[in-house]
N, C-alpha and C. Protein backbone atom coordinates (compact mmCIF):
# COMPACT_ATOMS: atom_id res chain seq x y z
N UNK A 1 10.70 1.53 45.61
CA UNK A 1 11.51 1.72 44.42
C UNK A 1 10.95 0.91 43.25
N UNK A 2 10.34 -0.13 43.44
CA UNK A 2 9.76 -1.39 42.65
C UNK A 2 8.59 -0.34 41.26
N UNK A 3 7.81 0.03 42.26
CA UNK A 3 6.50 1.20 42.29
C UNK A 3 6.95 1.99 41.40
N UNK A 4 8.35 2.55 41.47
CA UNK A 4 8.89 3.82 40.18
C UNK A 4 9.04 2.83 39.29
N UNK A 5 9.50 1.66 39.36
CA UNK A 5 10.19 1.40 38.11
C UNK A 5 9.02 0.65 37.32
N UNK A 6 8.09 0.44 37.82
CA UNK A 6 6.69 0.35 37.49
C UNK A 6 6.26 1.41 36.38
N UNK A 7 6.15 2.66 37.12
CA UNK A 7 5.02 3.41 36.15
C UNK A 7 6.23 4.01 35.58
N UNK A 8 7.72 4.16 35.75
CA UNK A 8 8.62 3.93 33.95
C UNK A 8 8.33 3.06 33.01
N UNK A 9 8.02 1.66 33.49
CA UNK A 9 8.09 1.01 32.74
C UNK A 9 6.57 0.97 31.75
N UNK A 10 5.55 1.49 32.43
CA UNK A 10 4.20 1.51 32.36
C UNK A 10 4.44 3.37 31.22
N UNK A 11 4.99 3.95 31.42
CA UNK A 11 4.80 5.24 30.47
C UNK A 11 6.30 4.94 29.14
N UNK A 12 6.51 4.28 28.92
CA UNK A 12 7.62 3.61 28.08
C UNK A 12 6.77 2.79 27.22
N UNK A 13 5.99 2.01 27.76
CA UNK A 13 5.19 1.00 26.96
C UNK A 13 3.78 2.49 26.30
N UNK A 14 3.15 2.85 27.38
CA UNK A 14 2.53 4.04 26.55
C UNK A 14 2.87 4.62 25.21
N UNK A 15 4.09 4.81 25.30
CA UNK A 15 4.43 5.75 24.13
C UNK A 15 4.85 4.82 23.38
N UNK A 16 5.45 3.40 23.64
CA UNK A 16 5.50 2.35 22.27
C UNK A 16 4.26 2.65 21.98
N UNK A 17 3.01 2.50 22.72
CA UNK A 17 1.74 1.73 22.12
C UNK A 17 1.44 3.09 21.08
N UNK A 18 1.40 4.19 21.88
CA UNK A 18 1.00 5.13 20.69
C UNK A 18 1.46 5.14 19.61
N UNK A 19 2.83 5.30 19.24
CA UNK A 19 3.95 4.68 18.19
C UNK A 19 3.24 4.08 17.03
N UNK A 20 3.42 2.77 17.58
CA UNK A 20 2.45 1.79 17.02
C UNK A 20 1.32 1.86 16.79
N UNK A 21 0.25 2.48 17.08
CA UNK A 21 -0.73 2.78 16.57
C UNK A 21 -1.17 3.90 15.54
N UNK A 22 -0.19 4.62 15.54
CA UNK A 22 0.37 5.87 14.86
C UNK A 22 0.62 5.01 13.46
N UNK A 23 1.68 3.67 13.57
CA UNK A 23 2.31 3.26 12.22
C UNK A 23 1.25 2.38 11.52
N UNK A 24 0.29 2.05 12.25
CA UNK A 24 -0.54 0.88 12.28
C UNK A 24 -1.71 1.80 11.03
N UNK A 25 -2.11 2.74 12.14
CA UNK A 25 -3.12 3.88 11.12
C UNK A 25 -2.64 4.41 9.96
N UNK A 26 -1.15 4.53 10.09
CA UNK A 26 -0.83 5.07 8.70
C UNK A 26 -0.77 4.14 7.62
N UNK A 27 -0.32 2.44 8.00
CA UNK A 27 0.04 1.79 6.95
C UNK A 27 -1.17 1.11 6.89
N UNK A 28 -2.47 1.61 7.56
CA UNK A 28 -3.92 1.17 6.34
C UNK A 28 -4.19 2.18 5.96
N UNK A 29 -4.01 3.35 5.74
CA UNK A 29 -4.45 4.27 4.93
C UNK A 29 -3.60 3.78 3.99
N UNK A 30 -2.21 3.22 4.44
CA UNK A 30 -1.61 3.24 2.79
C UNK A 30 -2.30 1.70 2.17
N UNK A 31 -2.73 0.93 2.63
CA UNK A 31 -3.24 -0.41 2.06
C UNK A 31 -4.35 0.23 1.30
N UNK A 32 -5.26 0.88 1.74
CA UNK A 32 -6.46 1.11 1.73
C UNK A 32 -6.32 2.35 0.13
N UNK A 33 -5.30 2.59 0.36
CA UNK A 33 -4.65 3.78 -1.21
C UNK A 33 -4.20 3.10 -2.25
N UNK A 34 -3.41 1.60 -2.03
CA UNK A 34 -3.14 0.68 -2.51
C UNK A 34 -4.57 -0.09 -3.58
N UNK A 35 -5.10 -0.48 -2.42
CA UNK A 35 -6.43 -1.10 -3.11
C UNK A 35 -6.88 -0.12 -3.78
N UNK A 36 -7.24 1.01 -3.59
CA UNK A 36 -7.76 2.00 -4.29
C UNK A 36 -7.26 1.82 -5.91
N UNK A 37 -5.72 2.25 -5.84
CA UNK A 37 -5.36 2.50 -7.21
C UNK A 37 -5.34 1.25 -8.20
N UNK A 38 -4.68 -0.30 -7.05
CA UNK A 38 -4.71 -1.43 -8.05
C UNK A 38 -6.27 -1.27 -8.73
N UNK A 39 -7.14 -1.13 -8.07
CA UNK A 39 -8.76 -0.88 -8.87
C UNK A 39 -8.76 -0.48 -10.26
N UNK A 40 -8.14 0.79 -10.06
CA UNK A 40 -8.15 1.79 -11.14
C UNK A 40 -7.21 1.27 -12.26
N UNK A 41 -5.73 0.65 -11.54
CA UNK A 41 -5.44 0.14 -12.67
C UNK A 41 -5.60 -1.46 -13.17
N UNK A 42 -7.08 -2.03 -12.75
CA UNK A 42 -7.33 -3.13 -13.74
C UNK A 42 -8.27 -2.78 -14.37
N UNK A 43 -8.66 -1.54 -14.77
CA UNK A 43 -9.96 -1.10 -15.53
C UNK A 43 -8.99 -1.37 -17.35
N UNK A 44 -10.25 -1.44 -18.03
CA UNK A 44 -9.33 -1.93 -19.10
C UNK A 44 -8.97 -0.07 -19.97
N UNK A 45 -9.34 0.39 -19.71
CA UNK A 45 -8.70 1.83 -20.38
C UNK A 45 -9.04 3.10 -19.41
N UNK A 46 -8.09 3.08 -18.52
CA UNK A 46 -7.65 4.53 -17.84
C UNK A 46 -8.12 5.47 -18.17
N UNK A 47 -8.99 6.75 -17.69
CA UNK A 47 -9.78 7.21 -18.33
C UNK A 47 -9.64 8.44 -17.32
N UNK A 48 -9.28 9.87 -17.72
CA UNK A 48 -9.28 11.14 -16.85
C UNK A 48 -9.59 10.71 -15.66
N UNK A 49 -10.91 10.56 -15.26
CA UNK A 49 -11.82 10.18 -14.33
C UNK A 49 -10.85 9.63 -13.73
N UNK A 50 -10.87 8.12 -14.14
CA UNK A 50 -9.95 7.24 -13.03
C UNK A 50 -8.54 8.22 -12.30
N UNK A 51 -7.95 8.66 -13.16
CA UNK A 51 -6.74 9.55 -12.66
C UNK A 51 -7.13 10.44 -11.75
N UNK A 52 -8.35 10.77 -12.10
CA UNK A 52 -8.59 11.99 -10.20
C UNK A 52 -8.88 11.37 -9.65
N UNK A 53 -9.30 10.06 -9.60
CA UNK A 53 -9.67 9.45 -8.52
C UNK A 53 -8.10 8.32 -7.76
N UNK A 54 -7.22 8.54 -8.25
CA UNK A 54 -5.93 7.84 -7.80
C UNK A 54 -6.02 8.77 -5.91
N UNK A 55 -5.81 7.92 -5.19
CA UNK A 55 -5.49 8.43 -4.16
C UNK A 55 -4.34 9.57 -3.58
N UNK A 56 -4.50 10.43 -3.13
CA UNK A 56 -3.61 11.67 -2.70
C UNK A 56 -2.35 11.01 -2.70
N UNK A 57 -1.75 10.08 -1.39
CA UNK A 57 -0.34 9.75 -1.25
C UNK A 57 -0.17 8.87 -2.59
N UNK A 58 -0.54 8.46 -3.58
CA UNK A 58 -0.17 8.10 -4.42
C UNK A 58 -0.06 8.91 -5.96
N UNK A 59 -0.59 10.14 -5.63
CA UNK A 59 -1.16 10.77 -7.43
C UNK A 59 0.29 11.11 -8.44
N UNK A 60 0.95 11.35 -7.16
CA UNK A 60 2.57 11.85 -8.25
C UNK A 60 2.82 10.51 -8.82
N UNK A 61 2.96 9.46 -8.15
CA UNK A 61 3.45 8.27 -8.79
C UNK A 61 2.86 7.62 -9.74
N UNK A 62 1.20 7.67 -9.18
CA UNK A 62 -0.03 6.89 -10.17
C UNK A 62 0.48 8.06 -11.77
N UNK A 63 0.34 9.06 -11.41
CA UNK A 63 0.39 10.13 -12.96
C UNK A 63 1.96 9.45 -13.46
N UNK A 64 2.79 9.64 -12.80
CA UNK A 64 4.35 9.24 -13.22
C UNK A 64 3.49 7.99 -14.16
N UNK A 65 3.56 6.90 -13.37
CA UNK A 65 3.67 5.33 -14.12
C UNK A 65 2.17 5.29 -15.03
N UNK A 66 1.43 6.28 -14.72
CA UNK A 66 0.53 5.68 -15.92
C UNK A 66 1.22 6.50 -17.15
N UNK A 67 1.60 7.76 -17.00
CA UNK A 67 2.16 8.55 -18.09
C UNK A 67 3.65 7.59 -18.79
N UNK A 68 4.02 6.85 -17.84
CA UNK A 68 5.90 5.97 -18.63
C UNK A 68 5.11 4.95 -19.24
N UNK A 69 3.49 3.98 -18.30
CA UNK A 69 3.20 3.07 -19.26
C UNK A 69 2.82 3.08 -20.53
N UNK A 70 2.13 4.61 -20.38
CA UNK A 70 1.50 4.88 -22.01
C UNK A 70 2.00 5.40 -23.09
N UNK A 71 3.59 6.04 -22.47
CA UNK A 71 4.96 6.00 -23.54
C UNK A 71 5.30 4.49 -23.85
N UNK A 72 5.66 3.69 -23.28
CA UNK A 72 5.85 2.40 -22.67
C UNK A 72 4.94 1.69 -24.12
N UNK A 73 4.11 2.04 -23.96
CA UNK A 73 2.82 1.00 -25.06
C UNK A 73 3.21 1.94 -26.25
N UNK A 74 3.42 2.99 -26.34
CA UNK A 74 3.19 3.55 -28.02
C UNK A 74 4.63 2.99 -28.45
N UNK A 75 5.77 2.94 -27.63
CA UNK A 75 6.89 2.35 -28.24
C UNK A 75 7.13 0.61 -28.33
N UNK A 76 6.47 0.56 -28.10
CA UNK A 76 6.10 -1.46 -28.06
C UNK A 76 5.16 -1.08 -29.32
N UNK A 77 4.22 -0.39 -29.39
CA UNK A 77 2.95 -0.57 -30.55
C UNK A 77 3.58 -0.18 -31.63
N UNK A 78 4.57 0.97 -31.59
CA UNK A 78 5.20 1.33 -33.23
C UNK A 78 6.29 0.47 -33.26
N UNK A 79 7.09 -0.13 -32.39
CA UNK A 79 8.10 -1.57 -32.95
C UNK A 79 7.50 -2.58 -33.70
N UNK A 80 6.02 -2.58 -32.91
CA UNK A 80 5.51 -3.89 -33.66
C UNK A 80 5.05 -3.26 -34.74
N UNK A 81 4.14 -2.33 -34.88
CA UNK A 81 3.68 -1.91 -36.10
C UNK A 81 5.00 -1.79 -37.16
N UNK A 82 5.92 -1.38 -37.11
CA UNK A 82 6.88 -1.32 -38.07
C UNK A 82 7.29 -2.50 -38.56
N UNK A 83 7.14 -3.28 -37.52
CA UNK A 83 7.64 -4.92 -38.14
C UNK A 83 6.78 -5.48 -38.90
N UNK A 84 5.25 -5.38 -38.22
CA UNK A 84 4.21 -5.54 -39.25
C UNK A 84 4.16 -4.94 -40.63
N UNK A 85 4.87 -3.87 -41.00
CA UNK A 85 4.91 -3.16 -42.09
C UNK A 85 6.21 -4.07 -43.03
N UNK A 86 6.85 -4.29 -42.63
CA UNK A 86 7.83 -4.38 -43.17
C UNK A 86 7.66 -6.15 -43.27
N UNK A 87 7.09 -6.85 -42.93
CA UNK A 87 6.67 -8.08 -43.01
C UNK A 87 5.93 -8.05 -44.35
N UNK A 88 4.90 -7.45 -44.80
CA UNK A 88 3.80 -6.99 -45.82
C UNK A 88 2.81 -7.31 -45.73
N UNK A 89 2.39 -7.28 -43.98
CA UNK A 89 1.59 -7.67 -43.91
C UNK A 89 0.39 -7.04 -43.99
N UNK A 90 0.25 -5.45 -44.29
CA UNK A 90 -0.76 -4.96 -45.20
C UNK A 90 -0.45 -4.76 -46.54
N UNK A 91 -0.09 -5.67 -47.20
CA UNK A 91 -0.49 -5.57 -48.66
C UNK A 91 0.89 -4.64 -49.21
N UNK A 92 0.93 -4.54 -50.63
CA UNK A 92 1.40 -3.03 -51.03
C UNK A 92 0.29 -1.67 -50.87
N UNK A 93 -1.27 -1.88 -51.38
CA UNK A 93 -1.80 -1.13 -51.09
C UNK A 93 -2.71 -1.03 -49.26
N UNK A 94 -1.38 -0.71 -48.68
CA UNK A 94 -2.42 -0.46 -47.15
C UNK A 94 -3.67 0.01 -47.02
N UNK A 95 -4.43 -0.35 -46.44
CA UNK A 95 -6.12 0.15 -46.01
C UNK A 95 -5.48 1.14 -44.64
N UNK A 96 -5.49 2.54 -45.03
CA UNK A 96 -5.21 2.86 -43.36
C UNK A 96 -6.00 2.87 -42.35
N UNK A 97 -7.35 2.53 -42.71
CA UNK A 97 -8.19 2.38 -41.50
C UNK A 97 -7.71 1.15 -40.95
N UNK A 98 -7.19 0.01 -41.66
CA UNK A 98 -7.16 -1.02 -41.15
C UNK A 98 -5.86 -1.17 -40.51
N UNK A 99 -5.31 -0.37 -40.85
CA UNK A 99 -3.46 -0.08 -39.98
C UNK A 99 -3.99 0.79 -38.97
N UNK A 100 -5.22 1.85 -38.71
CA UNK A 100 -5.15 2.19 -37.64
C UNK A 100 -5.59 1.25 -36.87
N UNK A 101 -6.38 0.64 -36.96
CA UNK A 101 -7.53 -0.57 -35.92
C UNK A 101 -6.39 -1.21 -35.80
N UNK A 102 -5.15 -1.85 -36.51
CA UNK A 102 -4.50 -2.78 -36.02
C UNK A 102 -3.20 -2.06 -34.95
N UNK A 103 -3.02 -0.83 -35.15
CA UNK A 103 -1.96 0.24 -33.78
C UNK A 103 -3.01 0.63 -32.98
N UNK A 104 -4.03 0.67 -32.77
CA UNK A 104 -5.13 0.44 -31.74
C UNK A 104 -4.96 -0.81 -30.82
N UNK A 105 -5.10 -1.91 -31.60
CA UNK A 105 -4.74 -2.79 -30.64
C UNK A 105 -3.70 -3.46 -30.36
N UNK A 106 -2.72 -3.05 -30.88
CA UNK A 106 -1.10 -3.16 -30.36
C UNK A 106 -1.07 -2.47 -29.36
N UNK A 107 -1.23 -1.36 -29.59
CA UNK A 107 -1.27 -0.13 -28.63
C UNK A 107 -1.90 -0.55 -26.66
N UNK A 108 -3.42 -0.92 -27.51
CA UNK A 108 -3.65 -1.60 -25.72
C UNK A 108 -3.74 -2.84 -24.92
N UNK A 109 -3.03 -3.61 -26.23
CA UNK A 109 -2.62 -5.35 -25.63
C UNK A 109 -1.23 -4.79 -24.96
N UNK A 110 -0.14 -3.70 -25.44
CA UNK A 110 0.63 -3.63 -24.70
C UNK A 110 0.18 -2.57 -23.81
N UNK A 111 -0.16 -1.70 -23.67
CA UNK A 111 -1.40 -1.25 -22.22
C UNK A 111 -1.72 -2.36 -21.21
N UNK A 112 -2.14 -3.34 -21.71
CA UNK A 112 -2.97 -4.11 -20.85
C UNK A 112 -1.64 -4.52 -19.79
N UNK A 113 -0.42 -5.12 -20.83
CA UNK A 113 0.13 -5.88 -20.48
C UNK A 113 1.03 -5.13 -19.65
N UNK A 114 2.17 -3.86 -19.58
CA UNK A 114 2.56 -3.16 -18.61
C UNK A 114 1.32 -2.85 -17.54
N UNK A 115 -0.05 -2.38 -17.42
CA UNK A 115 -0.63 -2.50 -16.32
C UNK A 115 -0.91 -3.67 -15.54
N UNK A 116 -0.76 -4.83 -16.11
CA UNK A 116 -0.49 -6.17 -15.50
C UNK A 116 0.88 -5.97 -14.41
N UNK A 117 1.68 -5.62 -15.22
CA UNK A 117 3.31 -5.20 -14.47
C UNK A 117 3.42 -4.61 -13.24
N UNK A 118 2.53 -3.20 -13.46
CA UNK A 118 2.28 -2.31 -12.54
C UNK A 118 1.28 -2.96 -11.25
N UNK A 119 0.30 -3.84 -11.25
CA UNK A 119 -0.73 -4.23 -10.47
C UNK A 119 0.45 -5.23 -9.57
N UNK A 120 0.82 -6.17 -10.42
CA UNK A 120 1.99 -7.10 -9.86
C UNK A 120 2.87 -6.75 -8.89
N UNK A 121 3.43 -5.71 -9.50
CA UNK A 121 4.27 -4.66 -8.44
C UNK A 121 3.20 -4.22 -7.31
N UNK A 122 2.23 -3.46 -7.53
CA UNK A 122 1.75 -2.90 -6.55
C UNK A 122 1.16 -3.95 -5.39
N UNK A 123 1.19 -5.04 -6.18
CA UNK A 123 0.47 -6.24 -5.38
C UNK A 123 1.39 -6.60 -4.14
N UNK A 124 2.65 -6.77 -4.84
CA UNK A 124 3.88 -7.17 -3.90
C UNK A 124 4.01 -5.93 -2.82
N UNK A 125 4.05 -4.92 -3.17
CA UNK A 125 3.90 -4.08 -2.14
C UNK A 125 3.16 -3.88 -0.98
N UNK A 126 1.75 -4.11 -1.60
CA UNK A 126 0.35 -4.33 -0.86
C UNK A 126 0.55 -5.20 0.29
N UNK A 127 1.35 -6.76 -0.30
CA UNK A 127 1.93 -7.79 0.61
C UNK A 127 2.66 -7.56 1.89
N UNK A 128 3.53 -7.12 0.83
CA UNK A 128 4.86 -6.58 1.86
C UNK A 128 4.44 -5.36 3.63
N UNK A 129 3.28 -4.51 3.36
CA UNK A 129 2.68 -3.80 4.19
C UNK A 129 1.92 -4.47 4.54
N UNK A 130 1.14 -5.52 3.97
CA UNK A 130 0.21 -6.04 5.22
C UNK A 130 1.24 -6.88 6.08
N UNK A 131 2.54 -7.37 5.44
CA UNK A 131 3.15 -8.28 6.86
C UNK A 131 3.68 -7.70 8.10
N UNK A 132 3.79 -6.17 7.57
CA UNK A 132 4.44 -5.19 8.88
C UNK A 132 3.17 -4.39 9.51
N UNK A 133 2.33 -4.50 8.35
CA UNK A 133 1.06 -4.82 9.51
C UNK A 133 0.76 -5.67 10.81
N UNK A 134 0.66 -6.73 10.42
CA UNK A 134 0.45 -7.84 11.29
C UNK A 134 1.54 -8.42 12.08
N UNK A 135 3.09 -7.83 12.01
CA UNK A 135 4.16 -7.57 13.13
C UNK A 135 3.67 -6.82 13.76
N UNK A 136 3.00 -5.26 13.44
CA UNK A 136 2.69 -4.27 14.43
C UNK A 136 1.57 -4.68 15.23
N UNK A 137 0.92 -5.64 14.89
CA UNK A 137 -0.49 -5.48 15.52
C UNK A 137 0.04 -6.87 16.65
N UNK A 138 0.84 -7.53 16.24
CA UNK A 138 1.51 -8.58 17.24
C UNK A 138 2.47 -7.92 18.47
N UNK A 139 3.06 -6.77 18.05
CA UNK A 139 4.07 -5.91 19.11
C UNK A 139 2.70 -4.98 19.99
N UNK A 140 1.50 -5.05 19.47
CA UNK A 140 0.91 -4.24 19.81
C UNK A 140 -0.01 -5.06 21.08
N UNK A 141 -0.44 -5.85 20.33
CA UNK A 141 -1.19 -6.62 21.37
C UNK A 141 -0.44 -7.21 22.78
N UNK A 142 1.18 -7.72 22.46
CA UNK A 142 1.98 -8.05 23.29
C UNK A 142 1.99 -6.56 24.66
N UNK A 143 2.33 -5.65 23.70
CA UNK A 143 2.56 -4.23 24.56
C UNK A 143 1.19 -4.15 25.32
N UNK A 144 0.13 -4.39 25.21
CA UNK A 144 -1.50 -4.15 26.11
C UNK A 144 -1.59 -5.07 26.82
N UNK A 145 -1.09 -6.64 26.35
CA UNK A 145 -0.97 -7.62 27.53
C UNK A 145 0.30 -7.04 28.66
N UNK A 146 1.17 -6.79 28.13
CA UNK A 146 2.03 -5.85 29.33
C UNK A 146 1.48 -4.73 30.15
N UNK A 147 0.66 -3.87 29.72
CA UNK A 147 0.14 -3.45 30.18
C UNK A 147 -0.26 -3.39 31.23
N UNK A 148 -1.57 -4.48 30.99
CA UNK A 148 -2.46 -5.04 32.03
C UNK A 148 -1.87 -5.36 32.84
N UNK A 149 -1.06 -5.92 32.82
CA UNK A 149 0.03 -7.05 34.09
C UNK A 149 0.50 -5.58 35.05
N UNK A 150 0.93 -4.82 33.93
CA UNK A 150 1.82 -3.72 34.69
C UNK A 150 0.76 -3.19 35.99
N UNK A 151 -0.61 -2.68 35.41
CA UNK A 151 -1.85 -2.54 35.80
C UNK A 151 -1.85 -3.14 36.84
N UNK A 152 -2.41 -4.87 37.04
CA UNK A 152 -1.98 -5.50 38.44
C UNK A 152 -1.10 -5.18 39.11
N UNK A 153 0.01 -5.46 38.76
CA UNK A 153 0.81 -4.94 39.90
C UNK A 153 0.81 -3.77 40.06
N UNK A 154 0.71 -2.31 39.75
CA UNK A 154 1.00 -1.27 40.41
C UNK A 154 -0.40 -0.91 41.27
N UNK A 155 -1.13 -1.63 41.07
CA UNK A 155 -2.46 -1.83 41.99
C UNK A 155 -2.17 -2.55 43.19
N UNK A 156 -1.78 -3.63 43.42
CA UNK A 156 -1.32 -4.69 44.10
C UNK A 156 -0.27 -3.72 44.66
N UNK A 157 1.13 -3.30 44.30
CA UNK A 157 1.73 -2.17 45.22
C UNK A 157 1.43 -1.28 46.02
N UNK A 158 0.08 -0.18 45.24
CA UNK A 158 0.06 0.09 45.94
C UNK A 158 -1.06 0.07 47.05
N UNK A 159 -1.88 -1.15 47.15
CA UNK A 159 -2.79 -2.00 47.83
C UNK A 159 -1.14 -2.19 49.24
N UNK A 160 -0.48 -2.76 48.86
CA UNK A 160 0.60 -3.01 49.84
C UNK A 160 1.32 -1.65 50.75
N UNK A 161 1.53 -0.73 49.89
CA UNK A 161 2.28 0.22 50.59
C UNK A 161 0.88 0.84 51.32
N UNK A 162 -0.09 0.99 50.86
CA UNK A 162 -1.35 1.57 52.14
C UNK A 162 -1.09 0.79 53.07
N UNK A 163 -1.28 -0.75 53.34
CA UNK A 163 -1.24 -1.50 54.59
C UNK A 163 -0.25 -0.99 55.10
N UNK A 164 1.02 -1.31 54.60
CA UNK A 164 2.26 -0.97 55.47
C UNK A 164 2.26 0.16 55.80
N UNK A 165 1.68 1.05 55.81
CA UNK A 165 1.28 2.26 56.77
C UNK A 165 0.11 2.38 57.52
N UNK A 166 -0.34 1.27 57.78
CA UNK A 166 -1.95 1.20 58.33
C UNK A 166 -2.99 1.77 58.07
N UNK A 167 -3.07 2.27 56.64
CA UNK A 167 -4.12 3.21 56.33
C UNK A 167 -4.53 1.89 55.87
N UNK A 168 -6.18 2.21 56.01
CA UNK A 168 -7.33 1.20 55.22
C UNK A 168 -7.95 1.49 54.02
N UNK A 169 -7.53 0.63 53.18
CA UNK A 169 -8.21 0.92 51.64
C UNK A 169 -9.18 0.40 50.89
C-alpha cells in the first residue's frame, strides 16, 4: 500500500513540477519583454522603429503609454509655454523660431521626464517578477529534491517486495 501512495505522491509532484516550469518559462519571457521595452524606453526620442520593435505581449500597452506620454508632454509643454508667454518672456516682439526651439524643449524635458515614470514603473514590475521567479525556482528545486527521495524509495520498495517473493533481482 506504501508503493501506491508512492507513485501518487511521485505523479502529484510531476504535474506540480510541470506547472512550475510552465510559470517559470512564461515569467522570463515576460522579464525578457520587460528588458526589451525598458531599452526602448530610455532611448532619448522614441522613434517608429523603436515602436515595432516593443515586444508582442507588451505592444497594446507600450502603444497605449507611449501615445498618453506624448499627450502627457504636449500638455505639460503648452502649460509651460503659456506661462512663458504670459511672463514676457519673449519680448513683445516674439522670434517664433525661437518660441518654437523653446516648445521643442519643453516638449521633450517633459518626454524625458514621464518616460523616467514609465521605466520606474516598469522597473518595479520587472522586480516584482523576478521575486516570484526565484519563489518558483525555490518550490521547484524543493519539488526535484522530493523527487529523488521519492525515486529511492520506490526503488528500495520495490527491491523489497521482489525478495519477499523470492524472486532475484
Amino acid at each position: 500500500m506504501g508503493f501506491i501512495m508512492f507513485l501518487a505522491r511521485k505523479i502529484q509532484l510531476q504535474n506540480e513540477q510541470n506547472n512550475l516550469q510552465f510559470q517559470l518559462t512564461s515569467i522570463s519571457n515576460k522579464l525578457q519583454d520587460y528588458t526589451n521595452y525598458v531599452s526602448i524606453l530610455s532611448s532619448d526620442s522614441v522613434q517608429m522603429a523603436d515602436m515595432a520593435s516593443i515586444p508582442t505581449s507588451l505592444f497594446g500597452q507600450g502603444l497605449f503609454e507611449l501615445g498618453a506620454a506624448h499627450n502627457q508632454a504636449l500638455q505639460i509643454a503648452n502649460a509651460q509655454m503659456g506661462q512663458a508667454q504670459q511672463s514676457g518672456m519673449f519680448g513683445q516682439n516674439p522670434n517664433p523660431q525661437m518660441m518654437n526651439i523653446t516648445y521643442q524643449k519643453l516638449y521633450e524635458n517633459a518626454r524625458k521626464q514621464i518616460q523616467k515614470q514609465l521605466q520606474a514603473r516598469m522597473n518595479e514590475e520587472e522586480k516584482q517578477l523576478q521575486t516570484k521567479k526565484t519563489m518558483l525556482d525555490t518550490r521547484l528545486s524543493m519539488i526535484t529534491k522530493e523527487l529523488e527521495s521519492l525515486d529511492q524509495h520506490i526503488g528500495s520498495g520495490i527491491k523489497n517486495q521482489i525478495s519477499n517473493y523470492g524472486i532475484q533481482g
